[in-house]
C-alpha atoms as a PDB file:
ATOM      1  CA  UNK A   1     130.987  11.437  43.247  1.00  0.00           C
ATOM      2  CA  UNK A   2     131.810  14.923  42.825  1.00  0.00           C
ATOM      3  CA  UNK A   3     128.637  16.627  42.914  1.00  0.00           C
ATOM      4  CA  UNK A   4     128.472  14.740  46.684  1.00  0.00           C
ATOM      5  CA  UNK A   5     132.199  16.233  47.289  1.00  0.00           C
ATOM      6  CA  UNK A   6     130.453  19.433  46.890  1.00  0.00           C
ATOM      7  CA  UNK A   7     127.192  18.837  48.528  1.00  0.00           C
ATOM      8  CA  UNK A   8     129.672  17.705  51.456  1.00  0.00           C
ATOM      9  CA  UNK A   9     131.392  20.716  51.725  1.00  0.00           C
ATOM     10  CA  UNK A  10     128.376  22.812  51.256  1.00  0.00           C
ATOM     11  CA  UNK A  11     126.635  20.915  54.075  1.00  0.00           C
ATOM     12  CA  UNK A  12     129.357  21.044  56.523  1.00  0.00           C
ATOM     13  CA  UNK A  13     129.301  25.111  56.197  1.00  0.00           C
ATOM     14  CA  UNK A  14     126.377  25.195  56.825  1.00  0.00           C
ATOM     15  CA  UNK A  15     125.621  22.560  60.172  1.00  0.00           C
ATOM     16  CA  UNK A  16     129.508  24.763  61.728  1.00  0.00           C
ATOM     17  CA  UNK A  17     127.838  28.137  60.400  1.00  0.00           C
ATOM     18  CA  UNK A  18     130.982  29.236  58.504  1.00  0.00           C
ATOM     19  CA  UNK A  19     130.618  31.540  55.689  1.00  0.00           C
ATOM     20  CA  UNK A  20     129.768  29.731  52.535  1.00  0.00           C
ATOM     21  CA  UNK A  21     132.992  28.327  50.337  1.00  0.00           C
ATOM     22  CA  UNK A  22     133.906  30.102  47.935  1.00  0.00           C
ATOM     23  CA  UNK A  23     135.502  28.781  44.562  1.00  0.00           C
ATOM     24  CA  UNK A  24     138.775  28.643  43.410  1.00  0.00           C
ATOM     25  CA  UNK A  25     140.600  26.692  40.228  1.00  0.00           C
ATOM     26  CA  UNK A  26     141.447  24.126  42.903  1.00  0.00           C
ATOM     27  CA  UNK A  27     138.401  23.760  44.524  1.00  0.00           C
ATOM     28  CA  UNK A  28     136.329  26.066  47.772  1.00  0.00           C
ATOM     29  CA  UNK A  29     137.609  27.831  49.807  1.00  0.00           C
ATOM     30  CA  UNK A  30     135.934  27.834  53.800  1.00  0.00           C
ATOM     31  CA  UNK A  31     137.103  30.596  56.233  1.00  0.00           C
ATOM     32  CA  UNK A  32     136.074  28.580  59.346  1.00  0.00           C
ATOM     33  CA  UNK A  33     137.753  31.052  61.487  1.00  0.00           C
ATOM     34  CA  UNK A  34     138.781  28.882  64.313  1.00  0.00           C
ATOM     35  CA  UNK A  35     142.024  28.330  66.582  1.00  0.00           C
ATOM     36  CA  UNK A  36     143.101  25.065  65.512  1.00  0.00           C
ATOM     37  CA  UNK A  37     141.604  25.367  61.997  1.00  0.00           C
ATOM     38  CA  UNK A  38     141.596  29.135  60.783  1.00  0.00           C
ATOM     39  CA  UNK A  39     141.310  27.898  56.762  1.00  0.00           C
ATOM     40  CA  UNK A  40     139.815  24.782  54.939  1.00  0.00           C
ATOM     41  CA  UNK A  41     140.952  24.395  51.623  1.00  0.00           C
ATOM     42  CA  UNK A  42     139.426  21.310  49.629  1.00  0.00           C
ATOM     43  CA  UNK A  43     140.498  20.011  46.457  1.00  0.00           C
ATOM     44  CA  UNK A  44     137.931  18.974  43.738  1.00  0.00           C
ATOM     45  CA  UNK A  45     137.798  17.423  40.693  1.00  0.00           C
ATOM     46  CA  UNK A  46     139.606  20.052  38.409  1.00  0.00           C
ATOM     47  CA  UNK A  47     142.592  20.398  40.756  1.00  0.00           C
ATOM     48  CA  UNK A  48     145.705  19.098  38.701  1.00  0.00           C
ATOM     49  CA  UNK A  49     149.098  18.591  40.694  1.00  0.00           C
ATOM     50  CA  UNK A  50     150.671  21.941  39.226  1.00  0.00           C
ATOM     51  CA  UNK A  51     148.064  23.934  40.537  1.00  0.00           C
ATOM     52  CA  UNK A  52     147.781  22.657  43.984  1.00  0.00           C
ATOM     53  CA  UNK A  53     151.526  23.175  44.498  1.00  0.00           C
ATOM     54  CA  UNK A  54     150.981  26.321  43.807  1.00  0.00           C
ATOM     55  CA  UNK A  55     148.006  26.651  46.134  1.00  0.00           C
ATOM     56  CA  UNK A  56     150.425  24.877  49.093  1.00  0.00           C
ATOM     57  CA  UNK A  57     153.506  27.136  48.359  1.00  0.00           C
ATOM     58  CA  UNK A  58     151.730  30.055  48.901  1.00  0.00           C
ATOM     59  CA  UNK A  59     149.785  29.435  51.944  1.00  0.00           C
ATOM     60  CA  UNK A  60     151.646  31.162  55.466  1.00  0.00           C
ATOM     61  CA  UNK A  61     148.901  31.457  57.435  1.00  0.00           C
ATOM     62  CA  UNK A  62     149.392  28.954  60.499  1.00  0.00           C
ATOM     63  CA  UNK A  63     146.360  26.006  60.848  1.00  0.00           C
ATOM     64  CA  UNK A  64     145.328  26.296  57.286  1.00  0.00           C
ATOM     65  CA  UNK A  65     144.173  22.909  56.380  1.00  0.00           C
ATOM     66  CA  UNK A  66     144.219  21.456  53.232  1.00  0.00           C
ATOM     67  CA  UNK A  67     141.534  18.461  52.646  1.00  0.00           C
ATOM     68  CA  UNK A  68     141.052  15.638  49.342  1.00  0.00           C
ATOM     69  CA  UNK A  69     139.413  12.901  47.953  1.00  0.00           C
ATOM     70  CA  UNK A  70     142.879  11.117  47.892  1.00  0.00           C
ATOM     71  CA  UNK A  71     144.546   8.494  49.503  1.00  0.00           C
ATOM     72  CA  UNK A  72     147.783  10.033  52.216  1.00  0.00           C
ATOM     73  CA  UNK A  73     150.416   8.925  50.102  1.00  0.00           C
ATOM     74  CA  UNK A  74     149.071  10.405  46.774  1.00  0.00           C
ATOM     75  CA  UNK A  75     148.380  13.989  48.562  1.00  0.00           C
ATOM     76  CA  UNK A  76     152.186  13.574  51.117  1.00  0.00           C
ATOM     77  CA  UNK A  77     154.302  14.666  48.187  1.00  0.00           C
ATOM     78  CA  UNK A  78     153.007  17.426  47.958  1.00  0.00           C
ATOM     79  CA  UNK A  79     153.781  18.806  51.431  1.00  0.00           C
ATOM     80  CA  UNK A  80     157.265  20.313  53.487  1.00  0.00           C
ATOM     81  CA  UNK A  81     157.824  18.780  57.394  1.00  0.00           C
ATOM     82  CA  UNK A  82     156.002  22.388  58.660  1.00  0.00           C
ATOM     83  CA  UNK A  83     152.526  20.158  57.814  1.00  0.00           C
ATOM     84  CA  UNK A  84     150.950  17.421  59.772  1.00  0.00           C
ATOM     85  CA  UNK A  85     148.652  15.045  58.364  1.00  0.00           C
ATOM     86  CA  UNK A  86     145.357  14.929  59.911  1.00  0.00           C
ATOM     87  CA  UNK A  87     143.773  11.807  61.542  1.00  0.00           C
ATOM     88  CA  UNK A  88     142.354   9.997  58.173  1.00  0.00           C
ATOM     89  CA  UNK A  89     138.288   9.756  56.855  1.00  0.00           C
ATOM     90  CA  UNK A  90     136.210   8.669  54.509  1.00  0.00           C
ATOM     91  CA  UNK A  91     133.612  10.443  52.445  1.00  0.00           C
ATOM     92  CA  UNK A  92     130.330   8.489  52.094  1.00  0.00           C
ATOM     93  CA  UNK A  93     126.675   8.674  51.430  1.00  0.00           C
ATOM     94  CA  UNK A  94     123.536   6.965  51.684  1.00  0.00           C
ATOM     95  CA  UNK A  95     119.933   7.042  50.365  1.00  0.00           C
ATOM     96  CA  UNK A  96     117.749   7.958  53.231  1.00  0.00           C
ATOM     97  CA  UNK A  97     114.812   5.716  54.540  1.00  0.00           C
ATOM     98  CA  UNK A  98     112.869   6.770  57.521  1.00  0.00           C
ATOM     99  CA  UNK A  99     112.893   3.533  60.009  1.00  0.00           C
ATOM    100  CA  UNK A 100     111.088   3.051  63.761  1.00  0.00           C
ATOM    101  CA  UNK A 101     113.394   5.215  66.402  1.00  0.00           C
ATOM    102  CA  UNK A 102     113.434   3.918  70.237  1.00  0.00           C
ATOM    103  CA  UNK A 103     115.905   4.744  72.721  1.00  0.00           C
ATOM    104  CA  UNK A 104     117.083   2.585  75.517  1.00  0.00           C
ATOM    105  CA  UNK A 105     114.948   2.491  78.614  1.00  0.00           C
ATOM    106  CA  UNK A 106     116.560   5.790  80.753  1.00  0.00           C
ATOM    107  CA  UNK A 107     117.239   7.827  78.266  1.00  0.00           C
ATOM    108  CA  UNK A 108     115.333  10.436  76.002  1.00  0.00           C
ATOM    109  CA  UNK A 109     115.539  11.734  72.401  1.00  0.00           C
ATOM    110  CA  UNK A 110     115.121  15.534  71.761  1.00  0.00           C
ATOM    111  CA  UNK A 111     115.218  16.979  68.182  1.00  0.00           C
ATOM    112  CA  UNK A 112     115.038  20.895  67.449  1.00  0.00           C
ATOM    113  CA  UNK A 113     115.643  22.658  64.319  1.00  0.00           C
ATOM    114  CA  UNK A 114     117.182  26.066  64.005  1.00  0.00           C
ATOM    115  CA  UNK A 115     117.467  27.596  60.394  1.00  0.00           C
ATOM    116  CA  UNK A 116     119.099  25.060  58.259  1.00  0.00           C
ATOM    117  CA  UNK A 117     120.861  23.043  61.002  1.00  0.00           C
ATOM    118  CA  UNK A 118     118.924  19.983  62.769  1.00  0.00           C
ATOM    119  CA  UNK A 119     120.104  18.567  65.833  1.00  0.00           C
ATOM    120  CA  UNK A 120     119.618  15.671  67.770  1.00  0.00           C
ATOM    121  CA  UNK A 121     120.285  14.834  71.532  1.00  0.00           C
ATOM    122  CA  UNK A 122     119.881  12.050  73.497  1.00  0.00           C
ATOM    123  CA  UNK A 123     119.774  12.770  77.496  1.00  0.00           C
ATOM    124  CA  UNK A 124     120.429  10.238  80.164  1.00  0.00           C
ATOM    125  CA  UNK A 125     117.758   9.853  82.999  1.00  0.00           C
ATOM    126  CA  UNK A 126     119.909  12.819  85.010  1.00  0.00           C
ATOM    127  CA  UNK A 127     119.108  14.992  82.001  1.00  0.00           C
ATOM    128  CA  UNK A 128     123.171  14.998  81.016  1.00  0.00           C
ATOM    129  CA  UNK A 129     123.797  14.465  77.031  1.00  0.00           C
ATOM    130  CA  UNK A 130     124.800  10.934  76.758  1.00  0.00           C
ATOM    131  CA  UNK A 131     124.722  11.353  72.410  1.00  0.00           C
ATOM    132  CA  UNK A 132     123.709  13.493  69.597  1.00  0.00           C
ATOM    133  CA  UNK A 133     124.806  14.496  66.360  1.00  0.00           C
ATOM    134  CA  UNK A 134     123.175  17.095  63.372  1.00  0.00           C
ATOM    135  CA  UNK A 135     122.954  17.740  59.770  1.00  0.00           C
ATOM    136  CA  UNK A 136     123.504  20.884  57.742  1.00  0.00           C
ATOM    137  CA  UNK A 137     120.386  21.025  55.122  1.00  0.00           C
ATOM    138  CA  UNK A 138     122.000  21.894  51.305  1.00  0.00           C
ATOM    139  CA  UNK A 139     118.442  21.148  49.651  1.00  0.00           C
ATOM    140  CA  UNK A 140     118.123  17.632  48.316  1.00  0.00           C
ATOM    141  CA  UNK A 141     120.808  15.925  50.524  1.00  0.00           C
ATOM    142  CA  UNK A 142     122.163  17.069  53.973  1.00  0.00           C
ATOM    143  CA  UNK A 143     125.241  16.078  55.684  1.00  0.00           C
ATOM    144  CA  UNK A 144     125.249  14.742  59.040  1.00  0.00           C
ATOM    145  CA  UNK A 145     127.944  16.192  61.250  1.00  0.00           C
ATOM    146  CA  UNK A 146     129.230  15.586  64.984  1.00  0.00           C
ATOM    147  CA  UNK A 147     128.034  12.807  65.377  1.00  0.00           C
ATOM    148  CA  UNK A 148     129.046  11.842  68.933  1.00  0.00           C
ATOM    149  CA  UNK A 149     128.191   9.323  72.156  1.00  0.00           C
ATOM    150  CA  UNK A 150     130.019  10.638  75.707  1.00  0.00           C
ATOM    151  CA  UNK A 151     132.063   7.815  76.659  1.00  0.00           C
ATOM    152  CA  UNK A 152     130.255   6.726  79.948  1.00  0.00           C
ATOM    153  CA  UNK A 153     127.196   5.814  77.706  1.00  0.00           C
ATOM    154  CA  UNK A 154     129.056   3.470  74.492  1.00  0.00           C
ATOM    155  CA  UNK A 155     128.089   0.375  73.495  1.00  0.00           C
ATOM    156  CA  UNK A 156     124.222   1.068  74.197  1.00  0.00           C
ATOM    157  CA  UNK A 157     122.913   1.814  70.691  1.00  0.00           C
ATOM    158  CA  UNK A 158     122.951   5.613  71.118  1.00  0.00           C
ATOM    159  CA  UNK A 159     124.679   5.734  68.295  1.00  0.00           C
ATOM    160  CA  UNK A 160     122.627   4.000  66.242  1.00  0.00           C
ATOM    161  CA  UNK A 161     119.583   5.907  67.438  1.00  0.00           C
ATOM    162  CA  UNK A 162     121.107   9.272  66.639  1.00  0.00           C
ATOM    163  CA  UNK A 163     121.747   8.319  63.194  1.00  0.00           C
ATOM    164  CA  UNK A 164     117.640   7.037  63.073  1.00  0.00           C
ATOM    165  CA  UNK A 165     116.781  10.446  64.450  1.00  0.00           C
ATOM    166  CA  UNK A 166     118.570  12.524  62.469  1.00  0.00           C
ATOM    167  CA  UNK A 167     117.630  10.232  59.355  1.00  0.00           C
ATOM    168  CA  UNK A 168     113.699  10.772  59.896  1.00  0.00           C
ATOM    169  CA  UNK A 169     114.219  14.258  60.181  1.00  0.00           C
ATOM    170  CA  UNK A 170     115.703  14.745  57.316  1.00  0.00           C
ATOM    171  CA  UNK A 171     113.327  12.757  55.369  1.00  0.00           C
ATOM    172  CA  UNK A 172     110.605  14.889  56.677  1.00  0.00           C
ATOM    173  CA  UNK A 173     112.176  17.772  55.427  1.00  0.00           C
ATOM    174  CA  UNK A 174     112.325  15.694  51.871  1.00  0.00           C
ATOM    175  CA  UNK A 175     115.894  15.339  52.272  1.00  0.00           C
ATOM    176  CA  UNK A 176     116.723  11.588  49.854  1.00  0.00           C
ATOM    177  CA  UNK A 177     120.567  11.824  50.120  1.00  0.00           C
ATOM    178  CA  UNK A 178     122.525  11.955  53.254  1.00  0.00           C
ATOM    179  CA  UNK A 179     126.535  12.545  53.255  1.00  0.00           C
ATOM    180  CA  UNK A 180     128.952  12.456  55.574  1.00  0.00           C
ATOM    181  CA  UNK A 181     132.840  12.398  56.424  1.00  0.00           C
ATOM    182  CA  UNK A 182     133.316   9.789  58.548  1.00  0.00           C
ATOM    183  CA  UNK A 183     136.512   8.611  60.777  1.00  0.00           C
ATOM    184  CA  UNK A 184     138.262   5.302  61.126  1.00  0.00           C
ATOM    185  CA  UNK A 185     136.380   3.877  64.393  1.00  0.00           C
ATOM    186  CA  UNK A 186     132.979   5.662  63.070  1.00  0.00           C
ATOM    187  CA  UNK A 187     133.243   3.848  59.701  1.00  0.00           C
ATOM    188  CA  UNK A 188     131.663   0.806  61.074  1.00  0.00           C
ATOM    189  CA  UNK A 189     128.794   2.568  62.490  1.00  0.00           C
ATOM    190  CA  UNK A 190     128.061   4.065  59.115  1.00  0.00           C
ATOM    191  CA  UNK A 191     128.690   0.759  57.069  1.00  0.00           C
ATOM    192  CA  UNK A 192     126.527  -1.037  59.416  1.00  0.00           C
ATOM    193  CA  UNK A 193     123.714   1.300  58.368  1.00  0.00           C
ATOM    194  CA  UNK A 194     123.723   0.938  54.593  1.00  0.00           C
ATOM    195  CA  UNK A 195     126.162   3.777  54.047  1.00  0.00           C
ATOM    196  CA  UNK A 196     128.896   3.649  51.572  1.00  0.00           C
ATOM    197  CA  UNK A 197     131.981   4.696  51.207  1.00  0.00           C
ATOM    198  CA  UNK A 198     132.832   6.634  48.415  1.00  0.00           C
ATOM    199  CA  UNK A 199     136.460   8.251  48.697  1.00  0.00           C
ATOM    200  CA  UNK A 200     139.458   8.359  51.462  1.00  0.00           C
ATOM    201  CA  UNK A 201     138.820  11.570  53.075  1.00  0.00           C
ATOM    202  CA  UNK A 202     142.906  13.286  53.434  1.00  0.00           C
ATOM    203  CA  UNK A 203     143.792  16.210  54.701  1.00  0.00           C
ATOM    204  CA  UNK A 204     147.163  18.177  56.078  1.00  0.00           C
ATOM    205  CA  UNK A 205     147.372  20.950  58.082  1.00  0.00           C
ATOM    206  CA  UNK A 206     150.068  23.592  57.899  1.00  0.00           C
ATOM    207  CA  UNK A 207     151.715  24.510  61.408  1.00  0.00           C
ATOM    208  CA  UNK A 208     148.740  23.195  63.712  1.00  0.00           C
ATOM    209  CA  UNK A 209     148.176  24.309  67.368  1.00  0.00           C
ATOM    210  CA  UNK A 210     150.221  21.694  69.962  1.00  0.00           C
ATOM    211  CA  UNK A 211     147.637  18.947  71.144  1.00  0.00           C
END
């Protein structure tokens, strides 16, 4: 499971185009660099209770977010009122198989590669993005990322044919594992497709930015 916890972070640097993580005794490090998350700190395998106090203690800079393979009330302990939990996930994974792809009748599906990200988009019949989604390329396995369908257009499949898209693409590119961290509501997207789930996905966020 591990060596996926790290193929998951190493993905999702790459499809958001932050600098690469960098290691620590807890885990990797990810300046993303953004308002609402300016640090991602995730905890691995060889990151005992002692030393992630330490890590928490010491962070001040506002937005830093602090993600594990844990369930919320293992990791809540751990954290003062000044941090919010964020909305919970799952880490899971699949074997890739490339299947038949067809969109609903009105709508087309355009792929386009640039460096190591592939993307996907689906356009309604007034050319406006109805779905789409992409994967960050980390060699052997890739994780798919933003995986999204604009409300107006639910309940149609897109969905579905995204994740078929972006799933033959990958297996072009010789890609056999794909990894992702999914939410609550797109759990059952994922599960309906084969995809497992391999660890709650947990994270808290030190003095976010006011929804």
């Amino acid at each position: 499971m591990w060596e996926i916890a790290r193929a998951w972070v190493d993905g999702w640097t790459v499809s958001r185009r932050t600098p690469k993580p960098v290691g620590a005794p807890w885990g990797l490090s990810i300046q993303v660099g953004l308002p609402a998350q300016a640090v991602r700190h995730v905890l691995l395998d060889d990151a005992d209770a002692e030393t992630v106090l330490g890590l928490v203690g010491a962070i001040t800079q506002p937005t830093t977010c602090v993600k594990a393979f844990l369930e919320p009330n293992a990791m809540e302990p751990w954290f003062s009122p000044e941090w919010e939990p964020t909305d919970p996930g799952f880490l899971m994974a699949v074997d890739l198989r490339a299947s038949a792809v067809r969109a609903p009748d009105g709508y087309t599906v355009t792929t386009a590669t640039v460096d190591e990200v592939m993307s996907v988009r689906i356009l309604a019949a007034d050319g406006a993005l109805a779905a789409g989604g992409r994967i960050g390329l980390t060699g052997a396995a890739c994780v798919f990322d933003q995986i999204i369908t604009e409300e107006a257009h639910r309940r149609r499949g897109l969905g579905t044919v995204v994740m078929g898209a972006l799933t033959n693409a990958a297996v072009e590119h010789g890609v056999a594992t794909g990894i992702l961290g999914a939410t609550v509501p797109g759990r059952a997207l994922y599960e309906a497709l084969d995809w497992k789930v391999l660890a709650p996905l947990t994270g808290f966020t030190y003095k976010p930015v006011a929804a």
